[in-house]
Structure formats: C-alpha cells, structure tokens
Protein backbone atom coordinates (compact mmCIF):
# COMPACT_ATOMS: atom_id res chain seq x y z
CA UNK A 1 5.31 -25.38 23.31
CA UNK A 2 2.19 -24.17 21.44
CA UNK A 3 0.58 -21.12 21.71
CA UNK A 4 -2.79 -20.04 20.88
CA UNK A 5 -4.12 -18.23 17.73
CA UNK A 6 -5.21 -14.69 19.22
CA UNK A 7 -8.90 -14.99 17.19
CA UNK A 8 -10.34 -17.50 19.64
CA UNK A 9 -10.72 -19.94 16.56
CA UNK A 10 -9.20 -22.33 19.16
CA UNK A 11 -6.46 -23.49 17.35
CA UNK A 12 -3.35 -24.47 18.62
CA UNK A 13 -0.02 -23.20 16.94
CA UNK A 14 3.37 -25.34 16.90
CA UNK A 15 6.13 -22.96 16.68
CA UNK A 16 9.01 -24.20 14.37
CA UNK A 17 12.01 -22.22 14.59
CA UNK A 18 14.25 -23.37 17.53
CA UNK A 19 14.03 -20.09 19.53
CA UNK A 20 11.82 -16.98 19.07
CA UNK A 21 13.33 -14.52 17.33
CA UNK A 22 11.26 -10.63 17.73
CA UNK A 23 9.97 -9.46 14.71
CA UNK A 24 8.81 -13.00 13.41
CA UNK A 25 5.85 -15.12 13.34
CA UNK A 26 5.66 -19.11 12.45
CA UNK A 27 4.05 -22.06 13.07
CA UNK A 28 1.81 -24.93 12.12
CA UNK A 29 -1.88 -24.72 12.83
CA UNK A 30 -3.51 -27.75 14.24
CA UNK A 31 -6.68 -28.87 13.02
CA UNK A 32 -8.62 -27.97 16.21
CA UNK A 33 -10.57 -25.07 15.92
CA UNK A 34 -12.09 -23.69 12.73
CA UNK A 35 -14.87 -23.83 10.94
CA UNK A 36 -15.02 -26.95 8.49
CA UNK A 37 -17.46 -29.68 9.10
CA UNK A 38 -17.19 -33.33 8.67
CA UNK A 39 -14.37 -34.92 7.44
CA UNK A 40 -12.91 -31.44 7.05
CA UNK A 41 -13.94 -30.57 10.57
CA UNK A 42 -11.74 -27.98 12.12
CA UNK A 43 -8.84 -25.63 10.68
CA UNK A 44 -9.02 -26.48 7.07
CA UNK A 45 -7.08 -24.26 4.76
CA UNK A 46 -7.07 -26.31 1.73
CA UNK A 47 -9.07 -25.66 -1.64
CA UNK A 48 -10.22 -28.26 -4.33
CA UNK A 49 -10.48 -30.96 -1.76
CA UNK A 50 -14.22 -31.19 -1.41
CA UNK A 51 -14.54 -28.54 1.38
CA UNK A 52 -17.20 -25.76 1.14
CA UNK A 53 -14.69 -22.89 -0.33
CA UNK A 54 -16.33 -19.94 1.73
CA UNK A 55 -15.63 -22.39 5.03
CA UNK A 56 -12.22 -22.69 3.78
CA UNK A 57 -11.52 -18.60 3.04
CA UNK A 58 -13.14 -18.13 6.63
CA UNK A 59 -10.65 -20.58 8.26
CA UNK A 60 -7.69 -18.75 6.41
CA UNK A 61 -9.03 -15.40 7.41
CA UNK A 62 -9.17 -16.64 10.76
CA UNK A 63 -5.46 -17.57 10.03
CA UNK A 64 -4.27 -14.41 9.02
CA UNK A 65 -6.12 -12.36 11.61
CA UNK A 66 -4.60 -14.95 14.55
CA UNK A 67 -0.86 -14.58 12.98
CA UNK A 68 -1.95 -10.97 13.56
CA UNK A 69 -0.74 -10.07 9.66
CA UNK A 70 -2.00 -7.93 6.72
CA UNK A 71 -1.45 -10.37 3.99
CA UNK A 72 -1.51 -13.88 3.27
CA UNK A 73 0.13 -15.59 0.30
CA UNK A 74 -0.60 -19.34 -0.60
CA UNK A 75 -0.01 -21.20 -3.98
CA UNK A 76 -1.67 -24.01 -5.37
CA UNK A 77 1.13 -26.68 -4.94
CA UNK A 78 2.11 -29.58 -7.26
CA UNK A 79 4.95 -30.98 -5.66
CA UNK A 80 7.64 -29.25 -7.88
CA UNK A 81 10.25 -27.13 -7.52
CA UNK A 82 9.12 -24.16 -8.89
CA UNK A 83 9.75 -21.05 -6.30
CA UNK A 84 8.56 -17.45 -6.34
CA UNK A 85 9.91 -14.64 -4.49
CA UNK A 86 7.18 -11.96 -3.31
CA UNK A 87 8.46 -8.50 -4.31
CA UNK A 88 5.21 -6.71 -4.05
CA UNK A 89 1.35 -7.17 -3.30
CA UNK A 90 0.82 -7.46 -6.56
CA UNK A 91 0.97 -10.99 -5.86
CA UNK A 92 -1.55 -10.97 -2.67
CA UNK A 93 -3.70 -13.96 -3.11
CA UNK A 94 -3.18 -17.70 -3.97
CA UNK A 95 -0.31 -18.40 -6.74
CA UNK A 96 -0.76 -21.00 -8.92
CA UNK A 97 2.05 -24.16 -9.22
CA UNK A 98 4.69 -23.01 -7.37
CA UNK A 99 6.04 -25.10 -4.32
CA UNK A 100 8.29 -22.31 -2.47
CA UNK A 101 7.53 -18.93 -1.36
CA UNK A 102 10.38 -16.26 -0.42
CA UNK A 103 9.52 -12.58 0.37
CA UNK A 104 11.60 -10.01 2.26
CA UNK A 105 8.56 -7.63 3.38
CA UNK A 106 7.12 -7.43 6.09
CA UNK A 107 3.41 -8.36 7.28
CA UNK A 108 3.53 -10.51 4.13
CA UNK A 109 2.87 -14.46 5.46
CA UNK A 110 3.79 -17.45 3.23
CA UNK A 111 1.61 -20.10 3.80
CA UNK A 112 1.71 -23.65 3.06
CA UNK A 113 -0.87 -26.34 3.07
CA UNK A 114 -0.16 -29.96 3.86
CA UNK A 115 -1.24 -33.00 5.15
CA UNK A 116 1.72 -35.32 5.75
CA UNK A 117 4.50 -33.34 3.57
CA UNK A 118 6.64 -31.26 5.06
CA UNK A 119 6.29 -27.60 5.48
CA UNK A 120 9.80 -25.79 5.70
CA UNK A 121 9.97 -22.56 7.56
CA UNK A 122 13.46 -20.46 6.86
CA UNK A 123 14.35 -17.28 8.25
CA UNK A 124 17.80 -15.68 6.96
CA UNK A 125 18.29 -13.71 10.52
CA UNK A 126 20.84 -11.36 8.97
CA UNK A 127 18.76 -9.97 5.78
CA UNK A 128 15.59 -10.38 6.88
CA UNK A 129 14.02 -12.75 4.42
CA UNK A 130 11.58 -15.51 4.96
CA UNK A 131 10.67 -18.82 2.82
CA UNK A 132 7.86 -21.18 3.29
CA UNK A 133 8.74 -24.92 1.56
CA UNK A 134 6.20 -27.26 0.27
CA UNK A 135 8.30 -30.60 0.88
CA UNK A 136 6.78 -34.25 -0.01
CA UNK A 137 8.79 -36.97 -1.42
CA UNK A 138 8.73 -35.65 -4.81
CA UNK A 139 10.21 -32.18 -3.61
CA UNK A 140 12.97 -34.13 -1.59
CA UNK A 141 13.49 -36.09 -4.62
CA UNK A 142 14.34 -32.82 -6.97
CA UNK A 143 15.98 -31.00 -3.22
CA UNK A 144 13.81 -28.01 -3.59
CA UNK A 145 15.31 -26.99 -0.24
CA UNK A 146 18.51 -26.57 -1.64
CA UNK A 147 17.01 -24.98 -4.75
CA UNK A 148 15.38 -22.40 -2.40
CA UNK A 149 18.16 -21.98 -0.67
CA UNK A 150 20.39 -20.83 -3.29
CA UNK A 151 18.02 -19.21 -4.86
CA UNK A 152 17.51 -16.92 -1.47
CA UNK A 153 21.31 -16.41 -2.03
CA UNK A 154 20.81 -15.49 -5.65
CA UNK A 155 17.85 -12.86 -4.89
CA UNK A 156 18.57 -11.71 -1.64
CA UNK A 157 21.82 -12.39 -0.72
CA UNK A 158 21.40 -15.03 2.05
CA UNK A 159 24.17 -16.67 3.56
CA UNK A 160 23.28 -20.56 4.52
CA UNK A 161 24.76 -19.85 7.78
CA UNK A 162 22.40 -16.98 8.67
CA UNK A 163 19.61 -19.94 8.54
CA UNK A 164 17.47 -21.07 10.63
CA UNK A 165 14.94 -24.07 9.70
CA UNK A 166 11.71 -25.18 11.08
CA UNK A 167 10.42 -28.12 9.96
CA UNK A 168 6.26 -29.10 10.39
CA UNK A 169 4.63 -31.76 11.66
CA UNK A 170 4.55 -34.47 8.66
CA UNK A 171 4.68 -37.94 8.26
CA UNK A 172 7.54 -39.68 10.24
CA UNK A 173 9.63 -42.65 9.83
CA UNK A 174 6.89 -45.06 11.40
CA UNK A 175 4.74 -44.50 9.02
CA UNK A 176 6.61 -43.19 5.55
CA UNK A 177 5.93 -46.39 3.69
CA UNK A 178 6.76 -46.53 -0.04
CA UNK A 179 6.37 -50.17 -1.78
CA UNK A 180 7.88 -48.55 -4.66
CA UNK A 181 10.81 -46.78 -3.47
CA UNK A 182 13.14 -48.90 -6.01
CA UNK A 183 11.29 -46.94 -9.00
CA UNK A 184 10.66 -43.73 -6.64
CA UNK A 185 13.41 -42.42 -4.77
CA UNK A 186 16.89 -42.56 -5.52
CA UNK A 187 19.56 -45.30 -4.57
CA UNK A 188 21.10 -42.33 -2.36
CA UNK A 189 17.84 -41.95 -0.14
CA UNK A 190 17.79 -45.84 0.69
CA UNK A 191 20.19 -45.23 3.63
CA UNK A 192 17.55 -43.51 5.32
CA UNK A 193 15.45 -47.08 5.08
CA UNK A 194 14.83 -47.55 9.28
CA UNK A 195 12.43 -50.74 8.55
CA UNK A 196 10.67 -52.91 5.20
CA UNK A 197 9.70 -49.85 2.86
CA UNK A 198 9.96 -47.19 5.58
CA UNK A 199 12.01 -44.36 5.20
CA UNK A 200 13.42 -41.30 7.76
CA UNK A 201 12.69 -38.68 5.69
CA UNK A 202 13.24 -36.21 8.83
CA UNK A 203 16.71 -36.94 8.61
CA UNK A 204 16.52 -36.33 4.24
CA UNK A 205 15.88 -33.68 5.02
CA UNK A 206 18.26 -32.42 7.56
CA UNK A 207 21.06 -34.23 5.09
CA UNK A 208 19.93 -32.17 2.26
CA UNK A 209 20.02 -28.61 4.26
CA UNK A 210 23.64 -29.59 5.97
CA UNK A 211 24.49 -30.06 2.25
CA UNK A 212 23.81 -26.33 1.84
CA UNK A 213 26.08 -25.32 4.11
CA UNK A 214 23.57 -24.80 7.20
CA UNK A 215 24.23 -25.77 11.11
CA UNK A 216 22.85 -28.94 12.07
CA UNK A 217 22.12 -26.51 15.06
CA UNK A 218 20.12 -24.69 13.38
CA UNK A 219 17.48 -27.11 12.02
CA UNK A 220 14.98 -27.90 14.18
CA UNK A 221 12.45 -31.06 13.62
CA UNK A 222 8.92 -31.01 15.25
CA UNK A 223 9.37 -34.89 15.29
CA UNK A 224 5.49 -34.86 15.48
CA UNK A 225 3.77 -37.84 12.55
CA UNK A 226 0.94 -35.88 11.07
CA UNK A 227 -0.73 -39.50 10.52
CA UNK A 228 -0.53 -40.68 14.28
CA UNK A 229 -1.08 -37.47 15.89
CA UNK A 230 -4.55 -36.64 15.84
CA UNK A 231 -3.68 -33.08 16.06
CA UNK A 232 -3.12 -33.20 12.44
CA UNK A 233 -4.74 -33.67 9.27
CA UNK A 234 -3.33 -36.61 7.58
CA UNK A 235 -3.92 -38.14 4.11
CA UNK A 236 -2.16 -41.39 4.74
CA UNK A 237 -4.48 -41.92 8.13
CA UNK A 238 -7.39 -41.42 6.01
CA UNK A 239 -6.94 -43.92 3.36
CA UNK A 240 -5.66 -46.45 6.32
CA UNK A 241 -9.18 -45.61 7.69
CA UNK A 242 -10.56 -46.16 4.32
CA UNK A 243 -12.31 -42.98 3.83
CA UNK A 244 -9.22 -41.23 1.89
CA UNK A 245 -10.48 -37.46 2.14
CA UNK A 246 -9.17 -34.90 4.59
CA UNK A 247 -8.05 -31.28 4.90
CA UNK A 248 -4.74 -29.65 5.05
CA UNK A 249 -2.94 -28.09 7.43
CA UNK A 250 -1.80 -25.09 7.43
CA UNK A 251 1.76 -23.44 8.07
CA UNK A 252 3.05 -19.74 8.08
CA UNK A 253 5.88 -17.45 8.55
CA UNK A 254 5.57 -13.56 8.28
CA UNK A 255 7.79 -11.04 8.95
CA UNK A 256 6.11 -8.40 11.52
CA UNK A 257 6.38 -4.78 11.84
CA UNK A 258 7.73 -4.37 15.54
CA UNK A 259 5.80 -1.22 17.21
C-alpha cells in the first residue's frame, strides 16, 4: 500500500521491501506531486534531461524532507557496474558514474533515478547496511546485483541470507521489447522470452539474486510497468507517444535514527 510523503508535495510512495522493518525508510516516488512543469510535470528528480535544474533540486529537497532524512546521495548513472560504498559525508551530494550505492550510516538515503529500469532496494537486516541498485538491461547483462551483493559481503560483512530485496516499479514483461536481443542480451536470458522480442526481466532478476544465495522469500516485485502505469515516468511510453522526453523517478532507502 502507498503512503504519503509527509511534505504535502502530494506524492505517493510505493514501499518495496516485503514488510516494514523499524528503523528503515524505502520506496519509489510517483510522479504526482512536485514541482516540474510540462513534460516533466510532477516529482522529477532527474538532471540533464531538459528540466529546469532549480525545479529539479526543489523536487529532491522535497524528497529528502518527506523521507524525513538529513542526507541524500544520488549518482549520475551510466548503466555500469561501478558501486560505491558511503563511508562518510564527505560524499554528500550527487556522485558521478557509479550505478550502486551501499552505506551503513544512518540518515544517509541512496537514491536512484529511473524511468523504466529497475531500482533495487537491499537491506542486510543483521548488519545494518543498505544498497540502492540502478538496474536496466545493461546492468542485468554485467549482474550488478550480484556484484553488489558480494561486494556488501566484502565491505561489510553481509550474509545473502540476511537480505531482503525490493524491487521498483519498471518496465514489465508486456512491454520489455528488444528487436535486438540476439546481439544484446545473452543466449542465457532468452528463457525469460514470454512473447516475439519480449522479455520477463522481473523474473532476471529474481534468477540472478537466488543465484546469490538469497530467499526467493525474500524478494519482493512491485509487478507495477512504469510504461503502462501512469503513475510513473516512463521513457519507453514517451517515444511510443512520439514525444521521447520525460523525467525520472525517484527511489530511496535510508537508514533512520529511531528516537
């Protein structure tokens, strides 16, 4: 069920995680709300898209405030599988080409932006560590998830069955079309093909965490397609609607200092 944002910007928040856990806060911001304008209306958290960049910092301040967190750490994404672990507020601010975010302090929030890639929440409910995924084809392609999760081993100690996963709204089976997928994704993925050129990347994804040694149980999909749900911005329902600009979405975990 979502909840509201407690800064009356009016927009909704999808919690991930498959039970609330205290001490934690997570979730996928719809694009209701906000202060963007045209085809940016709304919650827009994405720079160097063609959005007004004070509209954008006033939507992710809006964020930050409605998470109810001190800090908010972002990085400009480029669908690799580079990952940086937050040891100190040094780093506060927006990183530059990294695709996963780790921290283990609190009031810190990862953040990613997306519109139809997956955002991928994990919470290690033993050590107390938190990881934000960016996740499109290309990440699935290289498995950043299991990159970041044995790299959370690695730095923190995290056990893959101390995991729990939330996965964002993103595009879904009905509409993951790729004409290309011979040259793009590998002969392994084509199992996953539900229809001509469609692909369940959901279920990649669930394949590629299970791999890591983490519950099935654990791993919980929204199920929601950011390009049929309105909800959601959605690049792949703006170039079907021919005007191929929109914003991103925004996701965030944060670990919270209980009072």
């Amino acid at each position: 069920m979502a909840y509201m944002l407690n800064d009356n910007t009016g927009g909704n928040v999808l919690p991930l995680l498959r039970k609330s856990f205290a001490g934690i806060v997570h979730g996928t911001v719809s694009r209701h709300g906000g202060v963007s304008k045209g085809l940016f209306a709304g919650n827009n958290i994405g720079f160097d898209i063609g959005d007004d960049a004070d509209k954008v910092e006033r939507n992710r301040e809006r964020l930050r405030t409605g998470f109810g967190i001190r800090h908010l750490i972002s990085s400009r994404q480029v669908h690799g599988d580079k990952i940086y672990h937050v040891r100190s507020l040094l780093s506060e601010g927006r990183l530059d080409g990294y695709d996963a975010l780790t921290t283990d302090l609190a009031d810190v929030g990862l953040m990613i932006s997306h519109a139809d890639c997956q955002a991928v929440l994990i919470y290690d409910t033993v050590r107390g560590v938190v990881a934000a995924v960016h996740n499109g084809w290309r990440g699935s392609v290289a498995n950043i998830l299991g990159k970041t999760v044995a790299a959370m081993n690695s730095e923190y100690g995290s056990l893959p069955q101390d995991l729990e996963i939330g996965v964002s709204p993103s595009l879904g089976p009905c509409c993951s079309e790729f004409v290309n997928y011979r040259e793009e994704l590998p002969h392994d993925f084509w199992k996953y093909l539900v229809k001509e050129n469609h692909f369940d990347f959901w279920q990649i994804t669930r394949r590629q965490l299970m791999r890591c040694g983490i519950r099935s149980e654990s791993i919980a999909i929204a199920g929601i397609c950011t390009s049929c749900s309105v909800d959601y911005f959605s690049y792949r329902r703006a170039v079907r609607l021919d005007y191929g600009i929109t914003g991103r979405n925004g996701t965030v975990i944060a670990m919270v200092e209980e009072e």
